[in-house]
C-alpha atoms as a PDB file:
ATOM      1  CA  UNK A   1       0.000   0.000   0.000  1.00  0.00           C
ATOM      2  CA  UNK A   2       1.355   2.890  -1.582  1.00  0.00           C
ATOM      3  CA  UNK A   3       1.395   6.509  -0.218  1.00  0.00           C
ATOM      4  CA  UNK A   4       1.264   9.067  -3.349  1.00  0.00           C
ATOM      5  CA  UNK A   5       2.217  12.560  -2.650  1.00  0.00           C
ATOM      6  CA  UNK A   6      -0.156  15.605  -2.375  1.00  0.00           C
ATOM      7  CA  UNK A   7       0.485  18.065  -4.909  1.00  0.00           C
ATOM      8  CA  UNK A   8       0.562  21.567  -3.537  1.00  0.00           C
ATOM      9  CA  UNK A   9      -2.589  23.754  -4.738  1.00  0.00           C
ATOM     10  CA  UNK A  10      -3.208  27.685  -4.834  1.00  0.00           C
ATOM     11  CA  UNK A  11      -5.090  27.382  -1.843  1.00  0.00           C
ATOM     12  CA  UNK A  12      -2.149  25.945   0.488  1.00  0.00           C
ATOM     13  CA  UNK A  13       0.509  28.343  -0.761  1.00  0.00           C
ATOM     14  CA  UNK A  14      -1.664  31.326   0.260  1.00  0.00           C
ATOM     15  CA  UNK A  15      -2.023  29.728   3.186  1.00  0.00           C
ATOM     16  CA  UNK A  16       1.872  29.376   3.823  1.00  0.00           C
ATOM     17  CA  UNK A  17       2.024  33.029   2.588  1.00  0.00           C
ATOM     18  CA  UNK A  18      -0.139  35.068   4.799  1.00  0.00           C
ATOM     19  CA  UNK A  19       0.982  32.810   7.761  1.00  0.00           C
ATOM     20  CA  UNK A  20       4.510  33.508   7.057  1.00  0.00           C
ATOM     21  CA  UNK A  21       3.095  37.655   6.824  1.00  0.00           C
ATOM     22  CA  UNK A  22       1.160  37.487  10.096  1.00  0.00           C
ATOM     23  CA  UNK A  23       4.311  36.504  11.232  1.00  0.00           C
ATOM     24  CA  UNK A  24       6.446  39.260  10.679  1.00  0.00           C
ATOM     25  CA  UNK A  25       3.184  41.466  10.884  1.00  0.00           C
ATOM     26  CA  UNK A  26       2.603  40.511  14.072  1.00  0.00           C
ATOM     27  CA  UNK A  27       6.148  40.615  15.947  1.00  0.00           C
ATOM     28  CA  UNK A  28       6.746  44.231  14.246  1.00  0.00           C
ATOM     29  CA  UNK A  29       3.462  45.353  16.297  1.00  0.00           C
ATOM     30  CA  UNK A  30       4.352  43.290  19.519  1.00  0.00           C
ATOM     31  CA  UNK A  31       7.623  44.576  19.002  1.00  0.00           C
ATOM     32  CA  UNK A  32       6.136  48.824  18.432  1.00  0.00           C
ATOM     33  CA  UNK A  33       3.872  48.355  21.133  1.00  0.00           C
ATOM     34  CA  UNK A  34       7.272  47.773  23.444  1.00  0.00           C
ATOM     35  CA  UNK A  35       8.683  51.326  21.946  1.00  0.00           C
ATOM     36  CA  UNK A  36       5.409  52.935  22.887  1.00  0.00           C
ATOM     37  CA  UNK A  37       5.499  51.104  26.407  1.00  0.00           C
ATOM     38  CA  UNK A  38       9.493  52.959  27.050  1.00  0.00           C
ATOM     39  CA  UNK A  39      10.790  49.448  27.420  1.00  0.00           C
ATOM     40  CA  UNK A  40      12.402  49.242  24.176  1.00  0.00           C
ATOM     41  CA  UNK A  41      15.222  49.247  22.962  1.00  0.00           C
ATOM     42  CA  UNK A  42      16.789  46.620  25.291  1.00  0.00           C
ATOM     43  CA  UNK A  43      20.381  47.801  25.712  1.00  0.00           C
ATOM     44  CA  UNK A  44      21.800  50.921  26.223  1.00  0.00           C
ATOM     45  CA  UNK A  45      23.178  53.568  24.008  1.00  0.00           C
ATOM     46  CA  UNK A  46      26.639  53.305  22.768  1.00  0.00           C
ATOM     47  CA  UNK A  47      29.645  52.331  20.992  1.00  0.00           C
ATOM     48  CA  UNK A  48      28.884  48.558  21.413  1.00  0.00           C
ATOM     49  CA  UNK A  49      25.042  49.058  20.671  1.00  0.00           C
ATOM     50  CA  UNK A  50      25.998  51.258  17.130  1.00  0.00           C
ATOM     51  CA  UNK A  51      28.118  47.893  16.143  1.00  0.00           C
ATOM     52  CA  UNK A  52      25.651  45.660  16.994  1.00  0.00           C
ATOM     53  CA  UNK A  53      22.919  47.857  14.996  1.00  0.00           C
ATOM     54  CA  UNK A  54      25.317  47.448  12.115  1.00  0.00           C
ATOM     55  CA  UNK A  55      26.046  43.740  12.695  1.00  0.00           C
ATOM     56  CA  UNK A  56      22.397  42.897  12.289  1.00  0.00           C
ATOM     57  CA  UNK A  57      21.321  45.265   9.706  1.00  0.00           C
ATOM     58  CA  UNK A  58      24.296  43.499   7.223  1.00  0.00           C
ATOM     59  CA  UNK A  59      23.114  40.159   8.276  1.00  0.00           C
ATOM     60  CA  UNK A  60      19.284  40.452   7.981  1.00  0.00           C
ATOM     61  CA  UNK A  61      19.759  41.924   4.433  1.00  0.00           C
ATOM     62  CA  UNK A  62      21.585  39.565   3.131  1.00  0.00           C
ATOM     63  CA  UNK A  63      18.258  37.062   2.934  1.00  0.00           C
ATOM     64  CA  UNK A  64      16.641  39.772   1.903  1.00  0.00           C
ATOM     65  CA  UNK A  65      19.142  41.023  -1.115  1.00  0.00           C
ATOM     66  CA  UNK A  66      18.948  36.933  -1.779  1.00  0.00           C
ATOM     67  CA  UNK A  67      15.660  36.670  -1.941  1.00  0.00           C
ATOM     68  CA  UNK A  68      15.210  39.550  -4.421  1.00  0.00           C
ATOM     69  CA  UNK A  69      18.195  38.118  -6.660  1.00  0.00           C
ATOM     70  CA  UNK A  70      18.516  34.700  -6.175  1.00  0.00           C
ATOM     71  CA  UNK A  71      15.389  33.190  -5.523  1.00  0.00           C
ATOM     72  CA  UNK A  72      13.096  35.471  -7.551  1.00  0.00           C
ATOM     73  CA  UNK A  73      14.836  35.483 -10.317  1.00  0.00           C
ATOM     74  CA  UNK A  74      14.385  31.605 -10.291  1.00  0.00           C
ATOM     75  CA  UNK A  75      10.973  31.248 -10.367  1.00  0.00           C
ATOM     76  CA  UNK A  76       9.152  30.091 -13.663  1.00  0.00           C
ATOM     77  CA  UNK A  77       6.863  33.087 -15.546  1.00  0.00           C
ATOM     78  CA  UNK A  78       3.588  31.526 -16.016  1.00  0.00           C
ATOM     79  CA  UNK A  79       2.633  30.410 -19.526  1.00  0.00           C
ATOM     80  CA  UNK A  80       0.107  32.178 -20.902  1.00  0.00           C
ATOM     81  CA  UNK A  81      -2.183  28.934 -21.627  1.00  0.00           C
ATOM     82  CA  UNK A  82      -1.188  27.441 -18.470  1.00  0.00           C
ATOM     83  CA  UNK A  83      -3.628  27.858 -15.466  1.00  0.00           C
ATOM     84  CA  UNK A  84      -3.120  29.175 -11.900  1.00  0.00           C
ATOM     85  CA  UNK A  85      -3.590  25.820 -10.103  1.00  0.00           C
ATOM     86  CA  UNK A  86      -1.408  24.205 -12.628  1.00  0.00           C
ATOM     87  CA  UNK A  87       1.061  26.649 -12.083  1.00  0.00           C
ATOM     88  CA  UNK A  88       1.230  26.040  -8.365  1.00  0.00           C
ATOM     89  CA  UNK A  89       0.956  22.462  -9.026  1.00  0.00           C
ATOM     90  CA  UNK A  90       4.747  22.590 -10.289  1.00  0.00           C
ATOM     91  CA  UNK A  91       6.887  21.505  -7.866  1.00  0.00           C
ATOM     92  CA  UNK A  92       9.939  24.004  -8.615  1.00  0.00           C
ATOM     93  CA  UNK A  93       7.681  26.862  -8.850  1.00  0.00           C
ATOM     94  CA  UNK A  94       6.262  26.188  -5.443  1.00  0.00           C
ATOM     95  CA  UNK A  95       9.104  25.704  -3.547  1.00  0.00           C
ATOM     96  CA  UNK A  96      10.958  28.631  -5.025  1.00  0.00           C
ATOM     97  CA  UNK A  97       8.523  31.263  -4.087  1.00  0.00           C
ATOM     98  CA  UNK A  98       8.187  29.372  -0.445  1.00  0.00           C
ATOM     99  CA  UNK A  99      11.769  30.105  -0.576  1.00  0.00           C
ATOM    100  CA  UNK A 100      12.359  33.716  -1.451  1.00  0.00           C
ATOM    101  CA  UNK A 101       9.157  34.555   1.115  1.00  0.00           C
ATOM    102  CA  UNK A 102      11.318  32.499   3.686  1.00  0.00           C
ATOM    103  CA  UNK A 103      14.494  34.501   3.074  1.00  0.00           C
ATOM    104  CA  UNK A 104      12.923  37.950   3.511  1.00  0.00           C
ATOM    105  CA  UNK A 105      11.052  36.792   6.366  1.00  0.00           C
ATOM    106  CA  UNK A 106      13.976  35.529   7.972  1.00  0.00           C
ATOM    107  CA  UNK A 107      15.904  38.841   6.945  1.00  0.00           C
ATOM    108  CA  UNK A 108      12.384  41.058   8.433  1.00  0.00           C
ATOM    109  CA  UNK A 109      12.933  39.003  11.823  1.00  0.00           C
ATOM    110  CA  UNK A 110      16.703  39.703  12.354  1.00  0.00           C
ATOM    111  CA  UNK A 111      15.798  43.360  11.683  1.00  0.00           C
ATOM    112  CA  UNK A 112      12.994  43.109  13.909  1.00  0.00           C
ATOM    113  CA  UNK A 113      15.313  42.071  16.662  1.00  0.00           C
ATOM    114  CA  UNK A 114      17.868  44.240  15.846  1.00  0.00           C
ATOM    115  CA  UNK A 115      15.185  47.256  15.712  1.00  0.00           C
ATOM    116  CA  UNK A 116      13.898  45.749  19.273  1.00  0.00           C
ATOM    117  CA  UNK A 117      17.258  45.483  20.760  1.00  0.00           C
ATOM    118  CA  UNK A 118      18.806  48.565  19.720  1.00  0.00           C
ATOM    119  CA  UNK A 119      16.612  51.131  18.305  1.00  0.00           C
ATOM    120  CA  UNK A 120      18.615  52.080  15.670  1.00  0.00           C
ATOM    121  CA  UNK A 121      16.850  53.033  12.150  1.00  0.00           C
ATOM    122  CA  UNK A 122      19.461  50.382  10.306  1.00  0.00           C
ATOM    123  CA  UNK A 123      17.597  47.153  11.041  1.00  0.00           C
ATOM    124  CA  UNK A 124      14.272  48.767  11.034  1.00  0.00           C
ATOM    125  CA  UNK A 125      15.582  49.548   7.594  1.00  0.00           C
ATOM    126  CA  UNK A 126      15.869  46.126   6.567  1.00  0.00           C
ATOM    127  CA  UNK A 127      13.160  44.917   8.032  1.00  0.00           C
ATOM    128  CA  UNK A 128      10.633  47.920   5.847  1.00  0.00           C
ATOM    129  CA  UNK A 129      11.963  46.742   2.778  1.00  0.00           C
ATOM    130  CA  UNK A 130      11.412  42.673   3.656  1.00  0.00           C
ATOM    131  CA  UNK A 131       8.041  43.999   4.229  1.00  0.00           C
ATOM    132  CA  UNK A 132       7.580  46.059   1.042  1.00  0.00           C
ATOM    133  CA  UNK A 133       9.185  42.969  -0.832  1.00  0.00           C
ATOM    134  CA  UNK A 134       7.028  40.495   0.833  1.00  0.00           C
ATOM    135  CA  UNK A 135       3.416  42.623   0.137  1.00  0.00           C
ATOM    136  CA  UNK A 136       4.378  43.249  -3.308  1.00  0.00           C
ATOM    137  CA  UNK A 137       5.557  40.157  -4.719  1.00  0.00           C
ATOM    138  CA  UNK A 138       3.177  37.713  -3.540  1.00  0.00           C
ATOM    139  CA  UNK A 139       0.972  34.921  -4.919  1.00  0.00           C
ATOM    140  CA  UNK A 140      -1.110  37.260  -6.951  1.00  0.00           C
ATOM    141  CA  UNK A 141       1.664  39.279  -8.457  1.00  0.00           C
ATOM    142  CA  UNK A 142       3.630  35.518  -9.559  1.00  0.00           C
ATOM    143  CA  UNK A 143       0.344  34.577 -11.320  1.00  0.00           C
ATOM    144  CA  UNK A 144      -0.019  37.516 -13.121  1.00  0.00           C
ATOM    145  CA  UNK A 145       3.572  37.412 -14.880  1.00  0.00           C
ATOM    146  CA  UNK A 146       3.247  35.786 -17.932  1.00  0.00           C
ATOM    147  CA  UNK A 147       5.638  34.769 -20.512  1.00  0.00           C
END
């Protein structure tokens, strides 16, 4: 007795998708509402904190530079005759958006933490433009690309 595998359907990625974005949605408002409480950012002001700031604003954007130039540059355009739950259906093209919305949310979170810990403006940075990557490259926008 055989197990066959389920293929992956529109319906499941947009689930994966808007789980992944209430994610990062949702630990960028737990996260403000700790500014607007005075008990962010975690550590003190300085020298250390600056490098820190830094540290984590290089790291978290370099999921976030590889998802914009790695990953979405390998996904499949849709065919024109081909249909959006066939599309999906493809295993490559499935994993490699999963993929590129993994890498900026990873990237968001470090900048999250970074923002949460620190306060500096150079992780918040990173973790804006995961966001603005994220909302406007999502299921919708990789069904509408045809080739």
């Amino acid at each position: 007795m055989g197990t066959t595998a389920q293929q992956p359907t529109r319906s499941s990625l947009r689930i994966l998708y808007f789980a992944l974005l209430g994610g990062l949605l949702s630990t960028c408002v737990v996260f403000g509402a700790l500014f607007l409480l005075g008990t962010a950012p975690l550590l003190p002001p300085g020298d250390d904190t600056t490098l820190i700031a830094t540290v984590l604003a290089v790291v978290g954007m370099g999921p976030v530079l590889g998802g914009f130039f790695w990953a979405r540059g390998n996904i499949p355009v849709k065919p024109t005759e081909q249909g959006v739950d066939a599309y999906w259906q493809d295993q490559a093209t499935f994993s490699k958006a999963l993929v590129m919305w993994v890498l900026w949310e990873g990237g968001g979170m470090i900048g999250a933490v970074g923002t949460l810990l620190t306060g500096s403006y150079y992780p918040a940075t990173v973790t804006v433009a995961a966001l603005a990557l994220y909302l406007t490259n999502g299921p919708g926008f990789l069904e509408e690309r045809q080739g």
